[in-house]
C-alpha atoms as a PDB file:
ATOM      1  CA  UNK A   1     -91.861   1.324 -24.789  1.00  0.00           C
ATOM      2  CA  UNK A   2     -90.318   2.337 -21.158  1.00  0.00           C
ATOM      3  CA  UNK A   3     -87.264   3.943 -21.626  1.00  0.00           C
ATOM      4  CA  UNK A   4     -84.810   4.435 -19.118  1.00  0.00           C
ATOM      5  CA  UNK A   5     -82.175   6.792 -18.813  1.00  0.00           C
ATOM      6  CA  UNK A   6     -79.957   3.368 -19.791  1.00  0.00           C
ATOM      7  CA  UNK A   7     -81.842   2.811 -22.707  1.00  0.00           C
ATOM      8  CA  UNK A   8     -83.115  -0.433 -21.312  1.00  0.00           C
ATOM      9  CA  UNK A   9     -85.764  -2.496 -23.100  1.00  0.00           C
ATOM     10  CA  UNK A  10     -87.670  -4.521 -20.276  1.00  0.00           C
ATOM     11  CA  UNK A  11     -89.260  -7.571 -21.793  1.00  0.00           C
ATOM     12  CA  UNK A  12     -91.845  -9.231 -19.447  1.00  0.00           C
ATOM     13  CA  UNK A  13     -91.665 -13.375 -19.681  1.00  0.00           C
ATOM     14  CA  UNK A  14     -93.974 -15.850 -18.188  1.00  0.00           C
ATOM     15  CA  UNK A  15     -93.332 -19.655 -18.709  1.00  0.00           C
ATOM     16  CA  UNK A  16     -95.670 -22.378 -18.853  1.00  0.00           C
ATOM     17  CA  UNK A  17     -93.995 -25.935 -17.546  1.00  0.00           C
ATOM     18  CA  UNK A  18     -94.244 -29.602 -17.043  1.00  0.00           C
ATOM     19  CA  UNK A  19     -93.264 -29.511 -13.893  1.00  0.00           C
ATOM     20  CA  UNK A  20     -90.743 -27.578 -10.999  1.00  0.00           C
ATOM     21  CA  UNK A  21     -87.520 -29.023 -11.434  1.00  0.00           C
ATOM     22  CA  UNK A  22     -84.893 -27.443 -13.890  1.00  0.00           C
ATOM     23  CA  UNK A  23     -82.959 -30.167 -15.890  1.00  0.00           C
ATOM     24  CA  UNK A  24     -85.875 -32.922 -14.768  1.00  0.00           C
ATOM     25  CA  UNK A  25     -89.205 -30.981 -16.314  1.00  0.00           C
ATOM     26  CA  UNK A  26     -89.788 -29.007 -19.833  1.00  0.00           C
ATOM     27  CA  UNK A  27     -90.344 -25.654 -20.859  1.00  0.00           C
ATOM     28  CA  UNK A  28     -94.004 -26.302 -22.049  1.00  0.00           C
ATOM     29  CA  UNK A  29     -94.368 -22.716 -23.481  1.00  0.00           C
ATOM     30  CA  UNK A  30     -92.984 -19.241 -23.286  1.00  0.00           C
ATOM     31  CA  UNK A  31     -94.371 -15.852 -23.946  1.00  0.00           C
ATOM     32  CA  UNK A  32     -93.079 -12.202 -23.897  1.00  0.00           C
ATOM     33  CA  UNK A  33     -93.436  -8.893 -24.712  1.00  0.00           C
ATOM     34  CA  UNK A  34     -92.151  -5.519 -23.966  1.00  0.00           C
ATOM     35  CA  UNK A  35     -93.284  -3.308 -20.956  1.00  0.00           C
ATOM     36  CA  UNK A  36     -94.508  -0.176 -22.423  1.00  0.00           C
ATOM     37  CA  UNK A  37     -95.680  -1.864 -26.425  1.00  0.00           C
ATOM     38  CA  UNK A  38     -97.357  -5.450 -25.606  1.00  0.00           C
ATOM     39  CA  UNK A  39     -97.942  -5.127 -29.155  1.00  0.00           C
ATOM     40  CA  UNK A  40     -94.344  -6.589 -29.364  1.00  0.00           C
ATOM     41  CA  UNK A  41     -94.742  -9.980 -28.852  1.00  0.00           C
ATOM     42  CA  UNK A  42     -93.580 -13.602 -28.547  1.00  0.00           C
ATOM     43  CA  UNK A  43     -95.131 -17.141 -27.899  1.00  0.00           C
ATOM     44  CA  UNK A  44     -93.975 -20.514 -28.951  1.00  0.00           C
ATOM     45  CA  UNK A  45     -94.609 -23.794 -27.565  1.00  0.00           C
ATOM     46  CA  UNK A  46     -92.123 -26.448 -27.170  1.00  0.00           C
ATOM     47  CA  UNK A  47     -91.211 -30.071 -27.918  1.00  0.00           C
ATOM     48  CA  UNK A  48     -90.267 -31.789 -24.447  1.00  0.00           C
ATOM     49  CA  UNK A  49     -86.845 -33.206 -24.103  1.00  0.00           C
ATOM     50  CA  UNK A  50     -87.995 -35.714 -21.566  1.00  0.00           C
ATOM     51  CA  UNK A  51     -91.693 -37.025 -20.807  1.00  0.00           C
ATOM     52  CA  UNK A  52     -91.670 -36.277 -17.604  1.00  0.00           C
ATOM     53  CA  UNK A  53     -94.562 -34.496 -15.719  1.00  0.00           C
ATOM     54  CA  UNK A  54     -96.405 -33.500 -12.791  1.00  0.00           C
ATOM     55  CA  UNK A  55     -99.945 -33.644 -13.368  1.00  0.00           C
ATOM     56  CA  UNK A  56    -100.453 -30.639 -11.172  1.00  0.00           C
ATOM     57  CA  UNK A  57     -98.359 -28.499 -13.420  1.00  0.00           C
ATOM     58  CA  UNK A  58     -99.697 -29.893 -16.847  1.00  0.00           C
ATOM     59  CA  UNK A  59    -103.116 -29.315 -15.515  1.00  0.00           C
ATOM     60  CA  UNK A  60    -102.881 -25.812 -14.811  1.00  0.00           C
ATOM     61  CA  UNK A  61    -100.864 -24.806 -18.534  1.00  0.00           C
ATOM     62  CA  UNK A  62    -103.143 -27.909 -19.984  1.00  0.00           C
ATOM     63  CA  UNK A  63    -100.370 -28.352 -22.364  1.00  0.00           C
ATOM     64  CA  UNK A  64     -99.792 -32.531 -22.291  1.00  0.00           C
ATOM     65  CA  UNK A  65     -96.384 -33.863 -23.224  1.00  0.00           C
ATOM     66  CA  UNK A  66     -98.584 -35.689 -25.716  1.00  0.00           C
ATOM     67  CA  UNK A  67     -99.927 -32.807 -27.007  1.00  0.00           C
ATOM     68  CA  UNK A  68     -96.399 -31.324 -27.028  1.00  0.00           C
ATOM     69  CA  UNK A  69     -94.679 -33.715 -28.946  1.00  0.00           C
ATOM     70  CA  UNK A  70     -96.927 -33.513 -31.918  1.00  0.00           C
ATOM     71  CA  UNK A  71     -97.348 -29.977 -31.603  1.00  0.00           C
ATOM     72  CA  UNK A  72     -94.309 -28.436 -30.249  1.00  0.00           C
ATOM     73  CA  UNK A  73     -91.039 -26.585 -31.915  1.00  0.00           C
ATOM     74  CA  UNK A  74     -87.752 -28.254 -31.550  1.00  0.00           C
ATOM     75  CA  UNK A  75     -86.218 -26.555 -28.105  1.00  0.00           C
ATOM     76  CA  UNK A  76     -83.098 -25.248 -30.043  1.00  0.00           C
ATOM     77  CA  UNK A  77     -85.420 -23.506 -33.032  1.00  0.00           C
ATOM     78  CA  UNK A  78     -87.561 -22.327 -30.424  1.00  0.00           C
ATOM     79  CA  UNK A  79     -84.981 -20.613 -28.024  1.00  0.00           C
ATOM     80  CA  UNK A  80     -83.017 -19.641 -31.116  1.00  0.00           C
ATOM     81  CA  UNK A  81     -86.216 -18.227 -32.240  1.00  0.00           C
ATOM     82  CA  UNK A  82     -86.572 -16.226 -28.783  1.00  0.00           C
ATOM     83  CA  UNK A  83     -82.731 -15.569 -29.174  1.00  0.00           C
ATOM     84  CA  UNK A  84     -83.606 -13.723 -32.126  1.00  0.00           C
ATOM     85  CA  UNK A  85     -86.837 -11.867 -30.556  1.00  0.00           C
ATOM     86  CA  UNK A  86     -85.060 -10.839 -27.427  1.00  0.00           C
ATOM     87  CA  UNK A  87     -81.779  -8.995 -29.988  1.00  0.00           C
ATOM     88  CA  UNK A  88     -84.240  -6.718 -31.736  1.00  0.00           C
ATOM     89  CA  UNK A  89     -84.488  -4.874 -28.340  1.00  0.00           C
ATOM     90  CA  UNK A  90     -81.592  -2.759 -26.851  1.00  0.00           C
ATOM     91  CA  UNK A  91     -80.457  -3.637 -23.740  1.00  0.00           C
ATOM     92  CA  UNK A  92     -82.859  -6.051 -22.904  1.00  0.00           C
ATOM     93  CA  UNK A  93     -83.341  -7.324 -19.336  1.00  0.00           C
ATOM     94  CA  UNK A  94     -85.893  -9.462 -18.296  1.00  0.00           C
ATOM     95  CA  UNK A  95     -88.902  -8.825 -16.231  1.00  0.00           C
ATOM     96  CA  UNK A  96     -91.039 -11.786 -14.523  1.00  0.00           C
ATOM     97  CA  UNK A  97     -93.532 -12.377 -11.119  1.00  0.00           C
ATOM     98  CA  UNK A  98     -91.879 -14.383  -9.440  1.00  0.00           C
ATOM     99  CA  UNK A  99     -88.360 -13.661 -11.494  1.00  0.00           C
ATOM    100  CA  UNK A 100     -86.543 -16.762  -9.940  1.00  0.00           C
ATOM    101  CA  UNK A 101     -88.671 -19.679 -11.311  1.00  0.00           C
ATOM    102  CA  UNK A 102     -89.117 -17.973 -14.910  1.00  0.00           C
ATOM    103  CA  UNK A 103     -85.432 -16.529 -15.514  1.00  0.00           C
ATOM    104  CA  UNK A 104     -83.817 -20.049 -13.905  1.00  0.00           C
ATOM    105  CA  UNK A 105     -85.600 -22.106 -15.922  1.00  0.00           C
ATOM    106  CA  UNK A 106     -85.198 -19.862 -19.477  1.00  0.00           C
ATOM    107  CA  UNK A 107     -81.391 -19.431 -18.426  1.00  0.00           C
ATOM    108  CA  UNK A 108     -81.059 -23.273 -18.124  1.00  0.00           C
ATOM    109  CA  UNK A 109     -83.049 -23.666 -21.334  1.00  0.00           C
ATOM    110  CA  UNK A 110     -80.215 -21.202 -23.405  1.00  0.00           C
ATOM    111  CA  UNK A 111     -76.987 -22.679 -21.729  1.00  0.00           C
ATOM    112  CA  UNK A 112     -77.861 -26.298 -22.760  1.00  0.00           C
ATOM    113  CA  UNK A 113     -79.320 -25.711 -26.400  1.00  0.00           C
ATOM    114  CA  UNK A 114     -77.618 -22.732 -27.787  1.00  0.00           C
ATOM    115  CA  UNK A 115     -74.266 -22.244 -25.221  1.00  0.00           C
ATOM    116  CA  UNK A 116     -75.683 -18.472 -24.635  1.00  0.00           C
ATOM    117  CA  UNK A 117     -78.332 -16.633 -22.724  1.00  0.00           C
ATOM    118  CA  UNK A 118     -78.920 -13.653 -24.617  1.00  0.00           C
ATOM    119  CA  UNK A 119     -80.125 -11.495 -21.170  1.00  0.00           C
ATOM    120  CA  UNK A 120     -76.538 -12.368 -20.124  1.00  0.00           C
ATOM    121  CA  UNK A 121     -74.983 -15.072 -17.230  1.00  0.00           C
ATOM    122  CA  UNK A 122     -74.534 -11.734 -14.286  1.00  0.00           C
ATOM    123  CA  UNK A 123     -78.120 -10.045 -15.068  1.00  0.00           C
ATOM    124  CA  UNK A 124     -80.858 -12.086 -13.325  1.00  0.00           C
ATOM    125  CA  UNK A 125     -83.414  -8.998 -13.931  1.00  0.00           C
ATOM    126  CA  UNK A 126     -86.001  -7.860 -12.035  1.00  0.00           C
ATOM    127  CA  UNK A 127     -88.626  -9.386 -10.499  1.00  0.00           C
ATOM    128  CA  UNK A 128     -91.723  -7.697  -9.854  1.00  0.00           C
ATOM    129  CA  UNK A 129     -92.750  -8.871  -6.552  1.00  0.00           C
ATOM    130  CA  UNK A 130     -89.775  -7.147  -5.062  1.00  0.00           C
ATOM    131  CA  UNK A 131     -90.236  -3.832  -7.098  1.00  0.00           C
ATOM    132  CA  UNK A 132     -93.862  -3.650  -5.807  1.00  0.00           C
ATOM    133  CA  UNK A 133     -92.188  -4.527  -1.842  1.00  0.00           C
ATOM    134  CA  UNK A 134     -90.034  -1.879  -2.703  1.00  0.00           C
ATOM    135  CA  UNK A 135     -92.130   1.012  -4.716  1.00  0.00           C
ATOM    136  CA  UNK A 136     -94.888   0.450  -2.135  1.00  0.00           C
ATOM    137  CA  UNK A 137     -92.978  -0.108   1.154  1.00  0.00           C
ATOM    138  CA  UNK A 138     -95.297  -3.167   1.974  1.00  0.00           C
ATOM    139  CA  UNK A 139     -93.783  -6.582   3.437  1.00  0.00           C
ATOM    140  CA  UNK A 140     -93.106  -9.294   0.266  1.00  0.00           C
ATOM    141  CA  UNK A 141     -95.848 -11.594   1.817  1.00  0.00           C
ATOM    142  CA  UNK A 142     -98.627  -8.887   0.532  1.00  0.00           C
ATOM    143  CA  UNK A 143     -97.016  -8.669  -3.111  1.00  0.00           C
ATOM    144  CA  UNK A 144     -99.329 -11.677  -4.351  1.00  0.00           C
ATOM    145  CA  UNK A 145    -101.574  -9.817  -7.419  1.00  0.00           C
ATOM    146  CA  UNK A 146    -104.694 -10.289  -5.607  1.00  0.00           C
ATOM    147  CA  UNK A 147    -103.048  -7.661  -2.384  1.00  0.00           C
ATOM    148  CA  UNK A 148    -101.519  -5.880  -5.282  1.00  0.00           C
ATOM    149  CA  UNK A 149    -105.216  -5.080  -6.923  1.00  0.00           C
ATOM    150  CA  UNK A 150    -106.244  -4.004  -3.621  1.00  0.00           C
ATOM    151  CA  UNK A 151    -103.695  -1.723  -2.994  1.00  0.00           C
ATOM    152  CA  UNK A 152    -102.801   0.270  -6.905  1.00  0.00           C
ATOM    153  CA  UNK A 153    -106.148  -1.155  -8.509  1.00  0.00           C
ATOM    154  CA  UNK A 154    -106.417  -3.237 -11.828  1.00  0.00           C
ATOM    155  CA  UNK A 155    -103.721  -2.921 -14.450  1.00  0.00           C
ATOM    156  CA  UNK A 156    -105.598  -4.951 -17.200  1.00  0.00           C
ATOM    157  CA  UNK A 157    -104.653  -8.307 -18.715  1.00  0.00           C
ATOM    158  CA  UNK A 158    -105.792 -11.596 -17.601  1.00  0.00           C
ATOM    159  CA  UNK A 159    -103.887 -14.594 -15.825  1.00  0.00           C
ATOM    160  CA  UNK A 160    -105.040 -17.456 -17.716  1.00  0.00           C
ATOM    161  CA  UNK A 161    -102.079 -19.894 -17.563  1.00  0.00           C
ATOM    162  CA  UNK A 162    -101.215 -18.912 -21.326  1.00  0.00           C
ATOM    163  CA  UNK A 163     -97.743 -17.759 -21.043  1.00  0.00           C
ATOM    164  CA  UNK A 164     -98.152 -14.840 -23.458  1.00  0.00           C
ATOM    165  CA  UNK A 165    -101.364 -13.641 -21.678  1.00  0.00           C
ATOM    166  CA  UNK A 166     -99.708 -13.793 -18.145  1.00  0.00           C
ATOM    167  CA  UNK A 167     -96.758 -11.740 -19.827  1.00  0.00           C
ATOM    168  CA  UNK A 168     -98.989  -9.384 -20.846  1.00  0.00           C
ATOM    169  CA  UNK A 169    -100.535  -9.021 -17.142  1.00  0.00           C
ATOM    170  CA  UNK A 170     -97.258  -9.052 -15.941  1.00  0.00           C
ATOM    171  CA  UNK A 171     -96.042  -6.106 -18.131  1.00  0.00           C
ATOM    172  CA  UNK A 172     -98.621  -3.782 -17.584  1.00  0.00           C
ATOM    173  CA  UNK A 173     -98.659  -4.530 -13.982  1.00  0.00           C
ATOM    174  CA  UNK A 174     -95.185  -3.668 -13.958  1.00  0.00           C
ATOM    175  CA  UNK A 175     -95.864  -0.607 -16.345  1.00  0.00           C
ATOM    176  CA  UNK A 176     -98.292   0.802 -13.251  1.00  0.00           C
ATOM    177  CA  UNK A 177     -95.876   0.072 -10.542  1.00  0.00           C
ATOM    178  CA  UNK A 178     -93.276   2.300 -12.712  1.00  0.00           C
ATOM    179  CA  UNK A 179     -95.679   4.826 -12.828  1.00  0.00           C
ATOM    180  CA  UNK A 180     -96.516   5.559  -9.267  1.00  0.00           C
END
């Protein structure tokens, strides 16, 4: 794992949904792991609380409500099952590309179910694309992963829509970005 000088655990999350709005759309699926052992890992798809969808969304994660509601975990087992994931770790603050869509949507997911958010209400965490505008002194526009390749090179992973596997990518592109 990264350590920091704060003893930090940074836990990379990628989300899979039904659709864009918060409160309207599900959580289809999540997946994490920590930035520095991917071997630590999480992944659990959900049951939807409502059915609705945008096709454009369920066709990219090609995770159907249907397939969802046969399939899926209860929401509060799931997130308590995260919950319980996220407390092995010290410190943990969470890491995603972009941060806003994953950490709004898992923060809204924790406050309604459980009542908690085990990354905390104050810490947002960091999001990638800025670290890379930042690390690299380029303009946020060019922090899309196909600029970033072209600039530091491949990190590994794949982006295949399977929230664990885009976790993955996301830590170890995050891992590189440390590193320079």
């Amino acid at each position: 794992m990264v350590k920091t000088k704060y003893n930090e655990t940074w836990i990379s999350v990628d989300i899979e949904t039904t659709g864009l709005v918060i409160g309207d759309d599900n959580i289809a699926s999540i997946g994490a792991c920590v930035v520095g052992d991917i071997t630590k890992q999480f992944y659990i798809e959900l049951k939807p609380f409502t059915r609705n969808f945008r096709q454009t969304s369920v066709d990219v994660c090609g995770l159907t409500i249907d397939y969802l509601m046969e399939n899926g975990v209860d929401i509060v087992y799931g997130m308590i099952k995260f919950e319980e994931f996220i407390k092995r770790f010290e410190n943990p603050i969470f890491v995603g590309f972009p941060l806003p869509f994953d950490r709004s949507f898992i923060h809204w997911y924790f406050q309604k179910f459980l009542g908690r958010d085990p990354f905390g209400v104050t810490s947002n965490g960091i999001d990638i694309k800025t670290y890379a505008m930042c690390k690299l002194g380029i303009p946020y526009k060019e922090t899309s992963k196909k600029h970033l390749r072209s600039v530091i090179g491949d990190w590994g992973g794949k982006h295949s829509h399977n929230a664990l596997d885009d976790a993955v990518e996301q830590a170890l592109l995050f891992e590189k970005l440390h590193k320079l």
